[in-house]
Protein backbone atom coordinates (compact mmCIF):
# COMPACT_ATOMS: atom_id res chain seq x y z
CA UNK A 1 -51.83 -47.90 43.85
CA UNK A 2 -54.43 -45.14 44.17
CA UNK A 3 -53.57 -41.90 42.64
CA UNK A 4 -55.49 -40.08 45.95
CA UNK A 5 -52.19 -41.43 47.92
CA UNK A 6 -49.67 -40.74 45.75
CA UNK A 7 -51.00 -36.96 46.16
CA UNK A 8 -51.07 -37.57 50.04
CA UNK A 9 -47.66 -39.20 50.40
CA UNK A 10 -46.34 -36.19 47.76
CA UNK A 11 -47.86 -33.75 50.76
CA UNK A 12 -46.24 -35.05 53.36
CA UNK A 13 -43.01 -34.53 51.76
CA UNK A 14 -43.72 -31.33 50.67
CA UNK A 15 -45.12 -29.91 53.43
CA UNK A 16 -42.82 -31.60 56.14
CA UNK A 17 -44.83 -33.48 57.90
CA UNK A 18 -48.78 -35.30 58.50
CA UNK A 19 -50.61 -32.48 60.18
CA UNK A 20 -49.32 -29.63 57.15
CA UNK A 21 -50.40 -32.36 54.81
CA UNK A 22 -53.74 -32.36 56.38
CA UNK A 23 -54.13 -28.90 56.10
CA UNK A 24 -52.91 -28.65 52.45
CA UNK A 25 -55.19 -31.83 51.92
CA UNK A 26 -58.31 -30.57 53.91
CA UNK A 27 -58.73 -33.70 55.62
CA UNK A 28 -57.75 -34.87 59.03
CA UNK A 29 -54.53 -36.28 60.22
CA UNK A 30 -56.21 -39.87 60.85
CA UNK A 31 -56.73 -40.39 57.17
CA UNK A 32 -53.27 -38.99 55.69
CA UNK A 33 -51.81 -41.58 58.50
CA UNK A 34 -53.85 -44.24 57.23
CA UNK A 35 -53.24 -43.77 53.22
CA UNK A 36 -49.46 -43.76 54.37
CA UNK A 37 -49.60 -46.91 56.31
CA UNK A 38 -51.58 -48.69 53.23
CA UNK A 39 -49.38 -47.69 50.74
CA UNK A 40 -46.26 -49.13 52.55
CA UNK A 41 -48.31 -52.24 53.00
CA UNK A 42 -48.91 -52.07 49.35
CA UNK A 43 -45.53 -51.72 48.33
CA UNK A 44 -43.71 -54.08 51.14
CA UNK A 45 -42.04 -50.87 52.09
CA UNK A 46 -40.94 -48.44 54.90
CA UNK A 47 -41.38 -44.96 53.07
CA UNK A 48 -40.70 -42.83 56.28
CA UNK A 49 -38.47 -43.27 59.32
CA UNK A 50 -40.17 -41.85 62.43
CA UNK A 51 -38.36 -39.68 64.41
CA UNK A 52 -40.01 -38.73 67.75
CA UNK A 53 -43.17 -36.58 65.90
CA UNK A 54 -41.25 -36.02 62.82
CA UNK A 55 -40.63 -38.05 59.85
CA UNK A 56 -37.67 -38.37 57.15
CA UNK A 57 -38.01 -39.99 54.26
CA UNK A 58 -36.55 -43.55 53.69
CA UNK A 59 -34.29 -44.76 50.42
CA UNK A 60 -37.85 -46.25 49.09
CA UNK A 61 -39.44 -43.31 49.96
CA UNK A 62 -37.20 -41.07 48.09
CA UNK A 63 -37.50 -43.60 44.81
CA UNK A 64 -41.65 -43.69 45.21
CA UNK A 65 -41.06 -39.30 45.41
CA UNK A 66 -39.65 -39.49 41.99
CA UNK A 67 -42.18 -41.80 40.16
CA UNK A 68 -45.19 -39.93 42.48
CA UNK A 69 -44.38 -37.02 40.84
CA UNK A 70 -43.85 -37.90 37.53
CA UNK A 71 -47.55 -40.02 37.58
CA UNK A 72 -49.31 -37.29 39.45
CA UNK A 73 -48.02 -35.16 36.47
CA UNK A 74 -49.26 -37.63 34.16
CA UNK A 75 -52.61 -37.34 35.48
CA UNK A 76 -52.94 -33.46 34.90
CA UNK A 77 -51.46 -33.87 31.27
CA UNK A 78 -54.27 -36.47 30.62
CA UNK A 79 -56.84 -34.40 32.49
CA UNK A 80 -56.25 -31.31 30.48
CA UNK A 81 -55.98 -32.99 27.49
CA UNK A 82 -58.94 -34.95 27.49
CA UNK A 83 -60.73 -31.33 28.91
CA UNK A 84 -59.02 -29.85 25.63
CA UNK A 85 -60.09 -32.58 23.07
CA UNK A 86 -59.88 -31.03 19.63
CA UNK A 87 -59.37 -27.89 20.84
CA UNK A 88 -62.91 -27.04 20.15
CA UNK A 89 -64.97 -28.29 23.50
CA UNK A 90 -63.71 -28.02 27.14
CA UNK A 91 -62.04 -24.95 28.93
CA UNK A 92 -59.18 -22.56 28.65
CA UNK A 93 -58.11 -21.36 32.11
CA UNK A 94 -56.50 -17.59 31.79
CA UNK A 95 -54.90 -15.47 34.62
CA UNK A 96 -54.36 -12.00 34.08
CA UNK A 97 -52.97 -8.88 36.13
CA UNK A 98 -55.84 -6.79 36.37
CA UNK A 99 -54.07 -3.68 34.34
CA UNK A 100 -53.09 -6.17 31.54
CA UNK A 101 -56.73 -7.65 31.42
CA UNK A 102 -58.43 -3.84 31.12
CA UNK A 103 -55.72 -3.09 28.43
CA UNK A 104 -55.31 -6.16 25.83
CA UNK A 105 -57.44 -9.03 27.04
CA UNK A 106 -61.03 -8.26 25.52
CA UNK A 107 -59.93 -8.13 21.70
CA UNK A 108 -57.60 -11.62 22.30
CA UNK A 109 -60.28 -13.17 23.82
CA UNK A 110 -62.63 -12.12 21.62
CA UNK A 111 -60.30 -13.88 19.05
CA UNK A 112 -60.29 -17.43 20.65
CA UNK A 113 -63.78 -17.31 20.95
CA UNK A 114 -64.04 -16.77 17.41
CA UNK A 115 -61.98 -19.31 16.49
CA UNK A 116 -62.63 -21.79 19.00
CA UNK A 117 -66.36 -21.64 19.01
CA UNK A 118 -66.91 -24.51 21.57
CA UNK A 119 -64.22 -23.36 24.42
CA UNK A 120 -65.29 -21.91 27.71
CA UNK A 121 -63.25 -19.31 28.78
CA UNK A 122 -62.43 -18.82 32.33
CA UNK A 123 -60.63 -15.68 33.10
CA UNK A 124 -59.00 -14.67 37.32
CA UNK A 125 -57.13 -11.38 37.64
CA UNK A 126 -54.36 -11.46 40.78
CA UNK A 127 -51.10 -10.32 41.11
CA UNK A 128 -47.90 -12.18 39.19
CA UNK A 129 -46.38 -13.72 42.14
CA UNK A 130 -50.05 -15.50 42.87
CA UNK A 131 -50.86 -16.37 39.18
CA UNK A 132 -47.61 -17.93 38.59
CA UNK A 133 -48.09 -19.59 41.63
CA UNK A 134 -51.67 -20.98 39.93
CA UNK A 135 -50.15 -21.93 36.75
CA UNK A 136 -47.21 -24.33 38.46
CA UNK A 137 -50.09 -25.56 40.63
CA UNK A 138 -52.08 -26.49 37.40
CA UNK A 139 -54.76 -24.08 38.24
CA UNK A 140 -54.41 -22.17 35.08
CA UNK A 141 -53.44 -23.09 31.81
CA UNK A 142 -51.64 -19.85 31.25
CA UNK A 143 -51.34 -16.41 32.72
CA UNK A 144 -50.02 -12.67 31.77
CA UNK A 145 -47.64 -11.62 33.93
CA UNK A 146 -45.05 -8.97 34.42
CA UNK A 147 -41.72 -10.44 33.45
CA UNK A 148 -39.03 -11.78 33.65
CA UNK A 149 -40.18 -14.98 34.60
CA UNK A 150 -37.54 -17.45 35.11
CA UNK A 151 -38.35 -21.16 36.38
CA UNK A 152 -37.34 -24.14 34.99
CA UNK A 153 -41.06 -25.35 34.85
CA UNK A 154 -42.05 -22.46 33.08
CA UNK A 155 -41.82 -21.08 29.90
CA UNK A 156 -42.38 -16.95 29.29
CA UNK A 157 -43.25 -15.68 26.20
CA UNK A 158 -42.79 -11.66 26.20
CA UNK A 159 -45.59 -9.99 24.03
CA UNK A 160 -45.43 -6.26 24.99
CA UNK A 161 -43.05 -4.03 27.24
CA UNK A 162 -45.37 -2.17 29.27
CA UNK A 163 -43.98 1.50 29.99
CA UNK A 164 -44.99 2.47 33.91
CA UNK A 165 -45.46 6.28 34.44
CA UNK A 166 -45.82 8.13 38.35
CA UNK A 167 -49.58 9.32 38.60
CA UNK A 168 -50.82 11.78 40.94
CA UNK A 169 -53.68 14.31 41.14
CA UNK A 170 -53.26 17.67 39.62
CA UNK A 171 -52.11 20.10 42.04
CA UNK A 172 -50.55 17.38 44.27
CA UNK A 173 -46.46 16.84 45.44
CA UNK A 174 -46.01 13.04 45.22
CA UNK A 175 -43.11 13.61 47.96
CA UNK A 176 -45.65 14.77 50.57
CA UNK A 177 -48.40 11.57 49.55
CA UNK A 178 -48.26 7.96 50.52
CA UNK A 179 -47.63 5.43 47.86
CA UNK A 180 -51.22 3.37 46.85
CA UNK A 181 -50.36 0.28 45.47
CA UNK A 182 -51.82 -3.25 44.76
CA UNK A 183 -51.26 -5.92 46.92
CA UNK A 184 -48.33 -8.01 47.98
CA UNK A 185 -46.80 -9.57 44.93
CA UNK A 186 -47.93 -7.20 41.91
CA UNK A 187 -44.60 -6.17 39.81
CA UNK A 188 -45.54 -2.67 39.74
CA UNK A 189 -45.92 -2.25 43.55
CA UNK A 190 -42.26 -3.65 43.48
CA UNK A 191 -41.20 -1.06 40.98
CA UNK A 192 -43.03 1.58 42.38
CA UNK A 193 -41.30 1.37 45.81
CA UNK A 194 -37.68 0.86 44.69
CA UNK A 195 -38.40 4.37 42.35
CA UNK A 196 -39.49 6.00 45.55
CA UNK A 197 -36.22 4.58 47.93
CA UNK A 198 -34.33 5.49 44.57
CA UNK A 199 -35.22 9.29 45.28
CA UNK A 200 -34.09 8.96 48.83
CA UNK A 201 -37.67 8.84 50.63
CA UNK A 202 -38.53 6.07 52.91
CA UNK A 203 -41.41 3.85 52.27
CA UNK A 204 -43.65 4.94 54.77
CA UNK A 205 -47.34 5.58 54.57
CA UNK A 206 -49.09 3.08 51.92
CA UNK A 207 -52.07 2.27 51.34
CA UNK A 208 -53.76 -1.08 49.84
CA UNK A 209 -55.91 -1.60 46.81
CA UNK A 210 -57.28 -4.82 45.49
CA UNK A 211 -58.79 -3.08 42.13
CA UNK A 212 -57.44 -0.60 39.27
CA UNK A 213 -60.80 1.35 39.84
CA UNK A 214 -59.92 1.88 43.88
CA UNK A 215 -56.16 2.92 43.30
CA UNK A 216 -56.62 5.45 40.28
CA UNK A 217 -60.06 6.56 42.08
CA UNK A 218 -58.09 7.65 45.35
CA UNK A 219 -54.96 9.05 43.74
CA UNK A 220 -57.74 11.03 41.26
CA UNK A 221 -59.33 12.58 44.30
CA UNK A 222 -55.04 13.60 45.78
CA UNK A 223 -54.94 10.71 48.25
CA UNK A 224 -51.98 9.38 47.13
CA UNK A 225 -49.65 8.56 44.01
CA UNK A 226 -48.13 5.12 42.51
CA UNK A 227 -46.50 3.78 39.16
CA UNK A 228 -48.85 2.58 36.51
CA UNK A 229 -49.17 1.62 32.38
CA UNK A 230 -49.20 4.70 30.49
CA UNK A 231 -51.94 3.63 28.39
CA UNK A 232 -54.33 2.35 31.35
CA UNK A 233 -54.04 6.00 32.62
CA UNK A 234 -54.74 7.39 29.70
CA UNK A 235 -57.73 5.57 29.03
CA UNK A 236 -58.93 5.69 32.59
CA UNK A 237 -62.23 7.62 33.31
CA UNK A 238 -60.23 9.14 35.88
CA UNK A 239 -57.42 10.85 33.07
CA UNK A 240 -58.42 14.25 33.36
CA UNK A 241 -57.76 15.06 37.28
CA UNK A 242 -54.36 13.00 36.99
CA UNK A 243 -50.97 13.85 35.98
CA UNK A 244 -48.44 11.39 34.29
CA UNK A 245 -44.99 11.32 35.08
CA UNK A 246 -41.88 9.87 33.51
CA UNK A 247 -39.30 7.67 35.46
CA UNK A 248 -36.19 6.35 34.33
CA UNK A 249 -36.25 3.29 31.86
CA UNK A 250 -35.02 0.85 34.43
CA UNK A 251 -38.61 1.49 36.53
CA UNK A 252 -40.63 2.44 33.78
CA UNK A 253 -39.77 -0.71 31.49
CA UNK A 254 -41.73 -3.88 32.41
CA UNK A 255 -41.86 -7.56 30.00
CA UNK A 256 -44.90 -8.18 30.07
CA UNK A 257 -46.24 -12.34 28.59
CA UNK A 258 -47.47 -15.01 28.62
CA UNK A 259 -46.18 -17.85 31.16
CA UNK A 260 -47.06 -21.86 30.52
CA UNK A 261 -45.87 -24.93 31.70
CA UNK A 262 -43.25 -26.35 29.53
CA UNK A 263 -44.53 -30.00 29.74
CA UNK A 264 -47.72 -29.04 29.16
CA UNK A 265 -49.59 -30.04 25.84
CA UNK A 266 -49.16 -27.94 23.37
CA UNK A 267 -52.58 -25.91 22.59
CA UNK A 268 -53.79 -24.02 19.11
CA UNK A 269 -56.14 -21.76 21.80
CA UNK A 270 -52.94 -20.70 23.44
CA UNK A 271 -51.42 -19.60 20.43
CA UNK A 272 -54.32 -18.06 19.34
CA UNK A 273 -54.98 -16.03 22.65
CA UNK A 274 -51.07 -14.81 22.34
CA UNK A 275 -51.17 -13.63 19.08
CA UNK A 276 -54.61 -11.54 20.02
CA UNK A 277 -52.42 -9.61 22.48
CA UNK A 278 -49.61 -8.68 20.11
CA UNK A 279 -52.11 -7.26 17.73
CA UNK A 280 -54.13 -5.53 20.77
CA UNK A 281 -50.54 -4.39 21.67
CA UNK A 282 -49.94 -3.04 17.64
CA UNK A 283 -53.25 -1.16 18.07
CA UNK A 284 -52.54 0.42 21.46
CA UNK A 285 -49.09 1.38 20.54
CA UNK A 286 -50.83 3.41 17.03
């Protein structure tokens, strides 16, 4: 039983049917109908009724879901593991929103490299909704994220509670600006338009940003305003042409952690790389 069809029949499943599983897969249909067939010839099975175009799954095929899963996760354990051996050679996989990697990344990275000399470090800033995402898909080990985070495959670690503040250029009436924000799926675009709806204004005008640099630069120059960590503000190049702005504690206060599989293998770099940012976050608090 080849692990490749496991991961195709698991698609099917997933994604409802042969020609989303192609898609997901990157192959063509022929060849996801083709692993299928073998692997009921291989286990003396039906796995899928056939219904017209669609497909439901079968009793065996609902028995072979449960082990397919369980093996394919088997596979990543032993993957990462062996890519982890001794916690000295190999990679660490780290996703980061891109506030939380200007702030407190650089000094807790700089700690795991110091103590684990022969890692490679691999580091992808995106929202929280897409690095959590990553990190159930095994394409990170961990991730900092704005919290909560609650899934049963995950576990969340808080480390800091990041205070958000409304920015805008000096001289400047957030009321009469449209919001700039990051993009879909960043925690502090989601805070920043339930503050404005919570002051009775309408979400209207917004406008996109993919980097920290692009939003403060615009809202610097009176383009526009948003909600972001005091402290990035503060230390932005940008600090002196913006104003900072309280809001109440229930859109200023964000969790912020560390989010990990809870199957996965437990790793010395991990704990290393989340103890960096409490002390980065002890420093940035003095």
């Amino acid at each position: 039983m080849e692990l490749v069809a496991l991961r195709t029949f698991q698609a099917v499943v997933e994604e409802g049917g042969i020609l989303a599983a192609s898609r997901k897969l990157n192959t063509v249909q022929s060849n996801v109908t083709g692993r299928i067939r073998r692997l009921e010839e291989e286990l003396g099975a039906e796995l899928f009724f056939r219904k017209g175009r669609g497909l439901e799954l079968a009793p065996s095929g609902k028995v072979l879901l449960d082990y397919a899963r369980r093996m394919l996760m088997l596979e990543r354990q032993t993957s990462a593991a062996v890519r982890l051996v001794g916690e000295s050679a190999g990679e660490l996989r780290i996703g980061a929103m891109e506030t939380f990697a200007a702030l407190h990344l650089p000094s807790a990275l700089k700690a795991v490299r110091s103590t684990h000399p022969g890692l490679e470090l691999r580091v992808t800033t995106d929202t929280t909704s897409t690095l959590t995402e990553k990190v159930l898909d095994h394409k990170l080990d961990c991730a900092f994220v704005a919290g909560p985070v609650i899934h049963p495959d995950l576990q969340f670690d808080e480390l800091v509670v990041e205070e958000l503040v409304q920015v805008h250029a000096a001289g400047t009436d957030p009321v009469l600006l449209p919001l700039i924000l990051f993009r879909e799926g960043c925690a502090y675009r989601t805070r920043a338009i339930a503050w404005q709806r919570a002051q009775g204004h309408a979400v209207a005008d917004a406008m996109e940003f993919g980097t920290l640099e692009g939003i403060l630069g615009c809202i610097a120059v009176g383009l526009g305003w948003t909600l972001m960590p005091r402290r990035v503000v503060e230390q932005s190049g940008h600090a002196a042409d913006l104003i900072i702005e309280t809001v109440p504690d229930e859109f200023s206060r964000v969790p912020t952690g560390m989010i990990y599989l809870r199957e996965a293998r437990a790793m010395a770099a991990l704990k290393t790389l989340s103890d960096g940012i409490t002390a980065s976050a002890r420093r940035v608090r003095i």
